[in-house]
C-alpha atoms as a PDB file:
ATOM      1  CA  UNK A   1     -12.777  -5.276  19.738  1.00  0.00           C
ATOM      2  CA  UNK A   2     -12.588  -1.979  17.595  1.00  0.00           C
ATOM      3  CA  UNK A   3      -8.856  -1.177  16.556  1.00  0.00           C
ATOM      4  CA  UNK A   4      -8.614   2.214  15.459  1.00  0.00           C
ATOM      5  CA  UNK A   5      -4.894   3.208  14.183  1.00  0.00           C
ATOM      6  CA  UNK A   6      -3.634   6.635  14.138  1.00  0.00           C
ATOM      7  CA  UNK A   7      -0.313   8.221  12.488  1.00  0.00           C
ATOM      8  CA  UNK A   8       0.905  10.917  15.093  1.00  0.00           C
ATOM      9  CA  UNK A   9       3.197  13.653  13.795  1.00  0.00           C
ATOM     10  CA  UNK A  10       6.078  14.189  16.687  1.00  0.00           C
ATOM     11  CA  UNK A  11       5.618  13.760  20.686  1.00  0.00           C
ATOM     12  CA  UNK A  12       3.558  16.751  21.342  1.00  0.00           C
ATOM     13  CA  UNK A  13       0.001  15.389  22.373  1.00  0.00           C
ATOM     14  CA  UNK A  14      -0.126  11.762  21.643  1.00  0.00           C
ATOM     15  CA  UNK A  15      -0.981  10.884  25.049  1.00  0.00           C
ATOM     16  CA  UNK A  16      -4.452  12.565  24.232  1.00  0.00           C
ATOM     17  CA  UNK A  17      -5.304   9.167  22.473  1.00  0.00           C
ATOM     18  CA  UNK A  18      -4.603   6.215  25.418  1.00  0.00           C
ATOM     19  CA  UNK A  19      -7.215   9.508  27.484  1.00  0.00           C
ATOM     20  CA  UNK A  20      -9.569   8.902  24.545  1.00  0.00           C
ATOM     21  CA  UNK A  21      -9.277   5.558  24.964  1.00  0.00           C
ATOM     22  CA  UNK A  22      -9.716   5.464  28.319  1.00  0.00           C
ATOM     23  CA  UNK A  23     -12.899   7.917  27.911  1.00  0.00           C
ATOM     24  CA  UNK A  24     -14.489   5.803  24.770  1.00  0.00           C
ATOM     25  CA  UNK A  25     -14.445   2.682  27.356  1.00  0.00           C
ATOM     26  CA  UNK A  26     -15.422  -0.444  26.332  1.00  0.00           C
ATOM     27  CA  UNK A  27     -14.360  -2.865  23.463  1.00  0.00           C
ATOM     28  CA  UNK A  28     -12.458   0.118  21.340  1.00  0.00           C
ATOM     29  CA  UNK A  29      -8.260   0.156  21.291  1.00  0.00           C
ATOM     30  CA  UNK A  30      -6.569   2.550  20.081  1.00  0.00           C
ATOM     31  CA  UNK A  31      -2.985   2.267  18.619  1.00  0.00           C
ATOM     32  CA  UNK A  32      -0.416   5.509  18.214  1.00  0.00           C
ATOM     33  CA  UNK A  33       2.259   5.352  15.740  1.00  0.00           C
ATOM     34  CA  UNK A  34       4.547   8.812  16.105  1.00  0.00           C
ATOM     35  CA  UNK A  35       6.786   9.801  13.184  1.00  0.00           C
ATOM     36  CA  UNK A  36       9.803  12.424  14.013  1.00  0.00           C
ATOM     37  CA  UNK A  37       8.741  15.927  12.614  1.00  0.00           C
ATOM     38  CA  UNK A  38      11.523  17.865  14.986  1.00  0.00           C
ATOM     39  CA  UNK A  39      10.204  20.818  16.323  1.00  0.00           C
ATOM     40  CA  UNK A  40       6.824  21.022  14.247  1.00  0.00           C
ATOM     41  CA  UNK A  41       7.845  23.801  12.909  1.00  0.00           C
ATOM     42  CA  UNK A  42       4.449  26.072  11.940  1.00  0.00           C
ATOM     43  CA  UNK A  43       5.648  26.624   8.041  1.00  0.00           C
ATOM     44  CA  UNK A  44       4.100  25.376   5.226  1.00  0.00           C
ATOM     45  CA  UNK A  45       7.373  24.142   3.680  1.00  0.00           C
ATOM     46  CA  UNK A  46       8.020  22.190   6.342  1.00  0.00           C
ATOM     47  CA  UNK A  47       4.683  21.076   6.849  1.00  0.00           C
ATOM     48  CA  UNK A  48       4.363  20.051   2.985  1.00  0.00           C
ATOM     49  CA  UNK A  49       7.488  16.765   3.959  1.00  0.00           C
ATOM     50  CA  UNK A  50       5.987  16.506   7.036  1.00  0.00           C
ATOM     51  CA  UNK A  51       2.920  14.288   5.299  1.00  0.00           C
ATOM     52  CA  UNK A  52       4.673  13.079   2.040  1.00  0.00           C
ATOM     53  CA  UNK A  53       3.785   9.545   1.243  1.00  0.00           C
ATOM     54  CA  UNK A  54       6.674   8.008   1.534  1.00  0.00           C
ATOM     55  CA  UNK A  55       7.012   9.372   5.232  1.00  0.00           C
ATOM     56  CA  UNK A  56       3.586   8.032   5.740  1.00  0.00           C
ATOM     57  CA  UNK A  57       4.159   4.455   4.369  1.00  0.00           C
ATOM     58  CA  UNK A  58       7.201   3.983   6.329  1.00  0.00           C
ATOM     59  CA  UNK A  59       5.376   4.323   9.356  1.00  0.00           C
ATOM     60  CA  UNK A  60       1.708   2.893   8.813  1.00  0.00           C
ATOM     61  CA  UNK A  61       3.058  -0.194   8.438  1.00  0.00           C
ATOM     62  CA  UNK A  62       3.125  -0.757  12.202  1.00  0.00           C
ATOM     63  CA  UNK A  63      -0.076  -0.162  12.646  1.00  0.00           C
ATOM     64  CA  UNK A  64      -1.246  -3.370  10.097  1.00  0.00           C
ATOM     65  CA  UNK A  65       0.560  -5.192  11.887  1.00  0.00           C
ATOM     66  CA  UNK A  66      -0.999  -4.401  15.031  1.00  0.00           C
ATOM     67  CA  UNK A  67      -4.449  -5.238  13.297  1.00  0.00           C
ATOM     68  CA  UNK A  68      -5.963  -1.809  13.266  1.00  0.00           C
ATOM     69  CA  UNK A  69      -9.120  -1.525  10.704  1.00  0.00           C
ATOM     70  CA  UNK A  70      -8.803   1.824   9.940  1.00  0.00           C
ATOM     71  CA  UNK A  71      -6.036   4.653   9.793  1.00  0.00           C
ATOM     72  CA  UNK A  72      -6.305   8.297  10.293  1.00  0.00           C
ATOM     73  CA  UNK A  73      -3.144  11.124   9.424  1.00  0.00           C
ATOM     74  CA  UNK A  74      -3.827  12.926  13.138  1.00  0.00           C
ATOM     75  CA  UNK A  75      -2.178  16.150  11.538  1.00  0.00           C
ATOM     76  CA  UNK A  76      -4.843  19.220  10.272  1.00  0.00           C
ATOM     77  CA  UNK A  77      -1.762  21.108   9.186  1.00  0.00           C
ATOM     78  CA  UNK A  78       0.153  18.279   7.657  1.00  0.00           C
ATOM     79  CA  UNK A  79      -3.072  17.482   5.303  1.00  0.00           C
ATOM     80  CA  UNK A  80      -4.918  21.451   4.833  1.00  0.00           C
ATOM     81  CA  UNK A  81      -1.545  22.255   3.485  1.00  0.00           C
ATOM     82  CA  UNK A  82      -2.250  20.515   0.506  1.00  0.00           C
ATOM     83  CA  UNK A  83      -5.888  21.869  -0.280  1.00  0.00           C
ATOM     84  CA  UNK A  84      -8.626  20.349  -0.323  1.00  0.00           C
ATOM     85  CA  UNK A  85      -7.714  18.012  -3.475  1.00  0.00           C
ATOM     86  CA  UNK A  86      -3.977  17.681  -2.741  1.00  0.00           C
ATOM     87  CA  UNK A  87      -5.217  16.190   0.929  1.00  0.00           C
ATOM     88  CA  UNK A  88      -7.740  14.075  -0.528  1.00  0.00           C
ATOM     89  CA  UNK A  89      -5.109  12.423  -2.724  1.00  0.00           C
ATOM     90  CA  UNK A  90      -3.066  12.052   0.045  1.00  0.00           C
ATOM     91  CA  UNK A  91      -6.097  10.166   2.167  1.00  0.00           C
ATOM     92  CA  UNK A  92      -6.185   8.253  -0.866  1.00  0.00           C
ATOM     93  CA  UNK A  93      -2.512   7.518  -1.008  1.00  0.00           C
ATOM     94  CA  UNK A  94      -2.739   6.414   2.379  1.00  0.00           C
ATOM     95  CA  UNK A  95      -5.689   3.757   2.267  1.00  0.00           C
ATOM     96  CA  UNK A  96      -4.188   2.153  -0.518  1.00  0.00           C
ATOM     97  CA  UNK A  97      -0.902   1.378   0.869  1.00  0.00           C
ATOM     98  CA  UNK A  98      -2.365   0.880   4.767  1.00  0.00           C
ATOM     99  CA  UNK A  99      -5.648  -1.946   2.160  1.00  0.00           C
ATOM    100  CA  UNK A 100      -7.859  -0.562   4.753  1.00  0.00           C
ATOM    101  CA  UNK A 101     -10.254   3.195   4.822  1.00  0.00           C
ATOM    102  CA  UNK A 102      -8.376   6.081   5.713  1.00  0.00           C
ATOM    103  CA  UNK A 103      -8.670  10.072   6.128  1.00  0.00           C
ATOM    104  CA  UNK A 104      -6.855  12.949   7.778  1.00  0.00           C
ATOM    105  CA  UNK A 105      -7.623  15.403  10.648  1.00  0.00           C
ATOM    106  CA  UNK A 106      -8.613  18.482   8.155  1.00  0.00           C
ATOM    107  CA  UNK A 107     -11.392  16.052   7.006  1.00  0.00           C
ATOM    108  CA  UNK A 108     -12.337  14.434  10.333  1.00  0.00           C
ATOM    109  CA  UNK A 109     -12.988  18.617  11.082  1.00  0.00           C
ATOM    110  CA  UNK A 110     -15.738  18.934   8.175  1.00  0.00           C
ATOM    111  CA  UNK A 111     -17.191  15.870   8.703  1.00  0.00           C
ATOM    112  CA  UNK A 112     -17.917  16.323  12.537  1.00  0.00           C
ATOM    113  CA  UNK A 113     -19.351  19.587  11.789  1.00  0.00           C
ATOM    114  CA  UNK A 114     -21.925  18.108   9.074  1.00  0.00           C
ATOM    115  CA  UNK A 115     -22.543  15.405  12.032  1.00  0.00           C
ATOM    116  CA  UNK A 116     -23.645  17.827  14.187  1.00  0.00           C
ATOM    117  CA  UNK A 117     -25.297  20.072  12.187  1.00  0.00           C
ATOM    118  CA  UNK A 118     -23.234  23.232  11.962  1.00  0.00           C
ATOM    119  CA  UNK A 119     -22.970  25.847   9.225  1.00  0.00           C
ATOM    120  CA  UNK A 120     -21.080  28.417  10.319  1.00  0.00           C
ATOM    121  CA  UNK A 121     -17.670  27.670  13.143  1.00  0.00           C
ATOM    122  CA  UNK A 122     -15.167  30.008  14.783  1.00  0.00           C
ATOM    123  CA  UNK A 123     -11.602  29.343  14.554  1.00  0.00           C
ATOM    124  CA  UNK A 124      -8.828  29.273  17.672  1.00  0.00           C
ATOM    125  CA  UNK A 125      -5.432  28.131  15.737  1.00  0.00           C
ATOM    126  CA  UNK A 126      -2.306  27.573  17.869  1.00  0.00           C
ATOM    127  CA  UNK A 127      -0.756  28.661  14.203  1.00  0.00           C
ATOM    128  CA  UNK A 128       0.759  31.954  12.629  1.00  0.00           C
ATOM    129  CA  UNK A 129      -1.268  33.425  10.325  1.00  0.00           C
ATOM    130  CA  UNK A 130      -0.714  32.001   7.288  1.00  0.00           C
ATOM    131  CA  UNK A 131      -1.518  28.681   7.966  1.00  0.00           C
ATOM    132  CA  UNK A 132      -4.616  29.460   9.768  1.00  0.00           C
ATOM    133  CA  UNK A 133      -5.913  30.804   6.317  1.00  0.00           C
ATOM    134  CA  UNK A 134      -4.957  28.029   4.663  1.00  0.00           C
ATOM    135  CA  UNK A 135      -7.252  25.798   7.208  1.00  0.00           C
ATOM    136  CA  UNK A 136     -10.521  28.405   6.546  1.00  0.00           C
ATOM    137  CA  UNK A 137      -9.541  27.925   3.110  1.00  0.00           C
ATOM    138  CA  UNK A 138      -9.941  24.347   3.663  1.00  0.00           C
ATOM    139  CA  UNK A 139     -13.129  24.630   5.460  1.00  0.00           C
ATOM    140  CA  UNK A 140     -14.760  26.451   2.705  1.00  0.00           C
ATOM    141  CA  UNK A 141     -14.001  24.319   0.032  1.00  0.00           C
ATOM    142  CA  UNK A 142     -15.994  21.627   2.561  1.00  0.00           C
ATOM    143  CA  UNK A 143     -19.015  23.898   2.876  1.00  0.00           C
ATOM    144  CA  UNK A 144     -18.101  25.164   6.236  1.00  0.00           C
ATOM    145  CA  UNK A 145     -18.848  28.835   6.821  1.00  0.00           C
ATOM    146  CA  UNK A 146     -16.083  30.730   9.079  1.00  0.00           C
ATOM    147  CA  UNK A 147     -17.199  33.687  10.639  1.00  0.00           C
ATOM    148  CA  UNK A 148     -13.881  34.576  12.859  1.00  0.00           C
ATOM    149  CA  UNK A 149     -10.336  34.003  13.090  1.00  0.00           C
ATOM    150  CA  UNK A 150      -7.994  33.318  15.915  1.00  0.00           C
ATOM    151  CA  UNK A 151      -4.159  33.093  15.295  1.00  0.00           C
ATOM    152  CA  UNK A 152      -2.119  32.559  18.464  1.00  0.00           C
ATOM    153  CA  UNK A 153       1.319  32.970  16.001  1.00  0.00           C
ATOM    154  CA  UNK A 154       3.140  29.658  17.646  1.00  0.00           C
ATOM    155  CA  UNK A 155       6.418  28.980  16.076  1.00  0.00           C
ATOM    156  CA  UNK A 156       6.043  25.430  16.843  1.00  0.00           C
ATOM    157  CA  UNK A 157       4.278  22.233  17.698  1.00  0.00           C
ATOM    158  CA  UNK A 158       7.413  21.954  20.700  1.00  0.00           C
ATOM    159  CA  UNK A 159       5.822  25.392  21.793  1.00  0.00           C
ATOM    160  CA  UNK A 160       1.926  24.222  21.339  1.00  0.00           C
ATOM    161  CA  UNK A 161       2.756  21.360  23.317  1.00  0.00           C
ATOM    162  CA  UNK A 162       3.744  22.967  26.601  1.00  0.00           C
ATOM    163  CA  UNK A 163       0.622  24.538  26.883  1.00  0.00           C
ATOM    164  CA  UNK A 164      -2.223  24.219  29.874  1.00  0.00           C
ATOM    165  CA  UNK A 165      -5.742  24.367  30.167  1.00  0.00           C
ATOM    166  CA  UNK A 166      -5.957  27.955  30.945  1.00  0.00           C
ATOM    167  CA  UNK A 167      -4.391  28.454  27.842  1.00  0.00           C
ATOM    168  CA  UNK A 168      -7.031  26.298  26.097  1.00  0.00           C
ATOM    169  CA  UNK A 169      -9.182  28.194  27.335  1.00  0.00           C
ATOM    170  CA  UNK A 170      -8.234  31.339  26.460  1.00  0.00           C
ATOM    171  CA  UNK A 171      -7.653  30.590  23.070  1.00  0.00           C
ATOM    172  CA  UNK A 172     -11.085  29.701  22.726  1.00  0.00           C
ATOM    173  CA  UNK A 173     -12.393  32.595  23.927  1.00  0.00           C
ATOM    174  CA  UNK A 174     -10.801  34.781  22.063  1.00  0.00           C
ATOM    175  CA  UNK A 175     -12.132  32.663  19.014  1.00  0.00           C
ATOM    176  CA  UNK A 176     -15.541  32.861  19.753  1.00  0.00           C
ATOM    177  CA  UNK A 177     -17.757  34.733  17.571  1.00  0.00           C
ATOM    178  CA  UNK A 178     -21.444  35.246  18.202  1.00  0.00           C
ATOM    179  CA  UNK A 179     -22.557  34.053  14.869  1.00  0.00           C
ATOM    180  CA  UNK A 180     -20.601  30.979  14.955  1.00  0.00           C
ATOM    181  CA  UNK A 181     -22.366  27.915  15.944  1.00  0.00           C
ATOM    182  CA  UNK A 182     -18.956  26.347  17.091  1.00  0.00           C
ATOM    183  CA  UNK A 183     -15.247  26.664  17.937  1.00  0.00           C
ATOM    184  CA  UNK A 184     -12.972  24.589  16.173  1.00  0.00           C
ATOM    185  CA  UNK A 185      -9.795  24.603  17.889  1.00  0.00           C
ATOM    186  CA  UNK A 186      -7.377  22.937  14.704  1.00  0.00           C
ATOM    187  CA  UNK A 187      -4.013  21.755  16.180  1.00  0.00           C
ATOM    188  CA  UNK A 188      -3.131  18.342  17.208  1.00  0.00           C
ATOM    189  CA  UNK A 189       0.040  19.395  19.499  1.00  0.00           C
ATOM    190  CA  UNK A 190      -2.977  21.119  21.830  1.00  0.00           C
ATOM    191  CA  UNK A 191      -4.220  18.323  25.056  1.00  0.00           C
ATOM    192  CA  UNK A 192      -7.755  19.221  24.744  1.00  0.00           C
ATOM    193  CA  UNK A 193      -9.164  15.640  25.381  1.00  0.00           C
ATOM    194  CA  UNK A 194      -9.412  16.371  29.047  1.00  0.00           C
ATOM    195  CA  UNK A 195     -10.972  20.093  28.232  1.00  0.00           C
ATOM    196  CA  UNK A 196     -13.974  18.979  26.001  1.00  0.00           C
ATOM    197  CA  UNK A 197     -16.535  19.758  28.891  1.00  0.00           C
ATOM    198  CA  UNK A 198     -15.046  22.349  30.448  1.00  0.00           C
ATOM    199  CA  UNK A 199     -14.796  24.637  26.957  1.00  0.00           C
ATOM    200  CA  UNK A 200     -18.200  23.804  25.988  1.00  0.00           C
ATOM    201  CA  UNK A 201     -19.609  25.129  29.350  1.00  0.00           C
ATOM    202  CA  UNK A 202     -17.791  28.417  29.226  1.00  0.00           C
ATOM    203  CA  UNK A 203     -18.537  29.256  25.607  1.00  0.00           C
ATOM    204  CA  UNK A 204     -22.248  27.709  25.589  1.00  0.00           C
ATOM    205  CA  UNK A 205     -21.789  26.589  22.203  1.00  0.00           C
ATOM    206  CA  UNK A 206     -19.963  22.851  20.933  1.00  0.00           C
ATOM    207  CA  UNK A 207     -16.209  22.379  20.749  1.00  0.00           C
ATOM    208  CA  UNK A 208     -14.410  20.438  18.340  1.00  0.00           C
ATOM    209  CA  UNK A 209     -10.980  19.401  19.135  1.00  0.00           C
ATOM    210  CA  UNK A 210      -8.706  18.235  16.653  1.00  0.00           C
ATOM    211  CA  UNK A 211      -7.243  14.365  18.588  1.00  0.00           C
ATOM    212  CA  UNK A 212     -11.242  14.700  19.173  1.00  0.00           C
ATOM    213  CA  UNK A 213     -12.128  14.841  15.832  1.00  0.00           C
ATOM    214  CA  UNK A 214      -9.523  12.745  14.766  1.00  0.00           C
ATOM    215  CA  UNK A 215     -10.564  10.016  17.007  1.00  0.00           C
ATOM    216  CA  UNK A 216     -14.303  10.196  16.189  1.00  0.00           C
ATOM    217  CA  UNK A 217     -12.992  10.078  12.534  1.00  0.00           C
ATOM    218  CA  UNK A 218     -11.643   6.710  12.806  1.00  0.00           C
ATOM    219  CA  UNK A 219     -14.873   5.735  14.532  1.00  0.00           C
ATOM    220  CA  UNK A 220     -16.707   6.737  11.928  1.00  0.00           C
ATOM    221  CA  UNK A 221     -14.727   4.739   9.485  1.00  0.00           C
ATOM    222  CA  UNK A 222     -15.766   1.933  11.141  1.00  0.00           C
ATOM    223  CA  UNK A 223     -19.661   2.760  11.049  1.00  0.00           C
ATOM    224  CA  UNK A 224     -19.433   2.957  14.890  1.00  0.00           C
ATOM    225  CA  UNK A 225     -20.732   5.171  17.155  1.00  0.00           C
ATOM    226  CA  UNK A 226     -19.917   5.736  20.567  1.00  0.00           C
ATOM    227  CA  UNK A 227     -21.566   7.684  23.531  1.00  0.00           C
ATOM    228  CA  UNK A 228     -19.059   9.776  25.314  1.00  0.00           C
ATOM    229  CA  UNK A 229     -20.380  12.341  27.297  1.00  0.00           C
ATOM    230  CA  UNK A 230     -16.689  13.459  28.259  1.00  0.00           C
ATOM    231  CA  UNK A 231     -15.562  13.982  24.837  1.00  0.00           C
ATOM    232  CA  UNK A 232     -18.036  16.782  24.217  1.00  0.00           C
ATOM    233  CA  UNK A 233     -21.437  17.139  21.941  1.00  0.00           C
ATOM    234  CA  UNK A 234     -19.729  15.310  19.582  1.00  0.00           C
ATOM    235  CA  UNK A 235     -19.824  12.312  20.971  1.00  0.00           C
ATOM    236  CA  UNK A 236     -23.363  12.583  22.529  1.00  0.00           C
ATOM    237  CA  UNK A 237     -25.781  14.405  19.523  1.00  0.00           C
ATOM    238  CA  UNK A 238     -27.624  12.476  17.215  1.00  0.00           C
ATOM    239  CA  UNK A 239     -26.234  12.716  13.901  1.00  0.00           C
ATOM    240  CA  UNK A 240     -27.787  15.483  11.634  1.00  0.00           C
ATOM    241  CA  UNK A 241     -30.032  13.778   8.664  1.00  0.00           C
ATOM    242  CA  UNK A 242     -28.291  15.909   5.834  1.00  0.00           C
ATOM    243  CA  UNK A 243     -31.302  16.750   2.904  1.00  0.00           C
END
């Protein structure tokens, strides 16, 4: 049995993971450990206390003692916030207190798109403005080309986290860029895991979710790899030999 341990910010979307679970099949678990954000608000103040250590301790040691093997901050926002060095730190932070490896949702994004082999992404954020050039700043500074922006200007993860498929969907649409190779769609407060498909096959092109991403992160910490046609080209490509 794989135990794969994740620190959810709020009740938005966390019942993406037991569907990822569910999907993944087999000998993997997968254990959800919410900490109270409030609303989520979409500011990078509040955002900043959202991930601070000391919030993330508190709360990862449940997951030890459920016997996970790795950990993963399932916030984008929460880490990008910090740049690309302040949310390595914090990854760092983490797997020292959780004695076990770690990372962070902004990461799990960069290093799915090296996986399979694309340069160059689209962007669909649920967030305002600001804080959706703050994650293509991120990207960047991983090597990750952005060719076009989305902002859907939600106040709020409480607000992200009403939405539906068709709104999903429409975000990614509007995202889509013809020279991008693939949509990232960044916030975990957006149920995607039962959209992975669905997206791909209207835009032609791969989708990466973020409690996707997240997920395969963990996996990856683990040296595992899983084949999941459900959860997108993600979870069924060969990994990309990088030269």
């Amino acid at each position: 049995m794989t135990a794969l341990g994740f620190l959810y910010p709020g009740r938005f979307a966390e019942d993406d993971y037991p569907r990822i679970e569910q999907l993944l099949g087999g000998d993997i678990r997968v254990d959800v450990v919410c900490i109270d954000v409030g609303e989520g608000a979409h500011r990078v103040d509040a955002l900043r206390r959202t991930g601070e250590p000391e919030r993330l301790a508190a709360a990862v040691e449940e997951l030890r003692l459920a016997g996970v093997e790795t950990v993963v901050w399932a916030s984008t926002a929460g880490s990008f916030v910090h740049g690309w060095e302040g949310a390595r730190d914090q990854v760092r932070d983490l797997a020292r207190t959780a004695g076990m490896p770690a990372s962070s949702t902004s990461f799990a994004f960069v290093h799915a798109a090296r996986e399979i082999g694309v340069r160059r992404v689209a962007i669909g954020a649920t967030y305002p403005a600001d804080l959706t050039s703050l994650f293509t700043d991120f990207l960047r500074a991983g090597g990750v080309e952005v060719t076009g922006v989305r902002a859907a200007g939600a106040a709020s993860a409480t607000e992200v986290g009403t939405w539906r498929q068709e709104d999903v969907l429409t975000l990614a649409r509007a995202a889509d860029d013809p020279q991008a190779e693939a949509i990232l769609l960044p916030d975990t407060a957006l149920r995607t895991a039962g959209y992975v498909p669905l997206l791909e096959k209207s835009l032609s092109k791969p989708v990466l979710t973020a409690n996707q991403v997240t997920a395969w992160e963990a996996l990856r910490l683990t040296d595992r790899r899983v084949n999941a046609p459900e959860l997108g080209t993600l979870f069924t490509r060969e990994p990309v030999v990088q030269v």
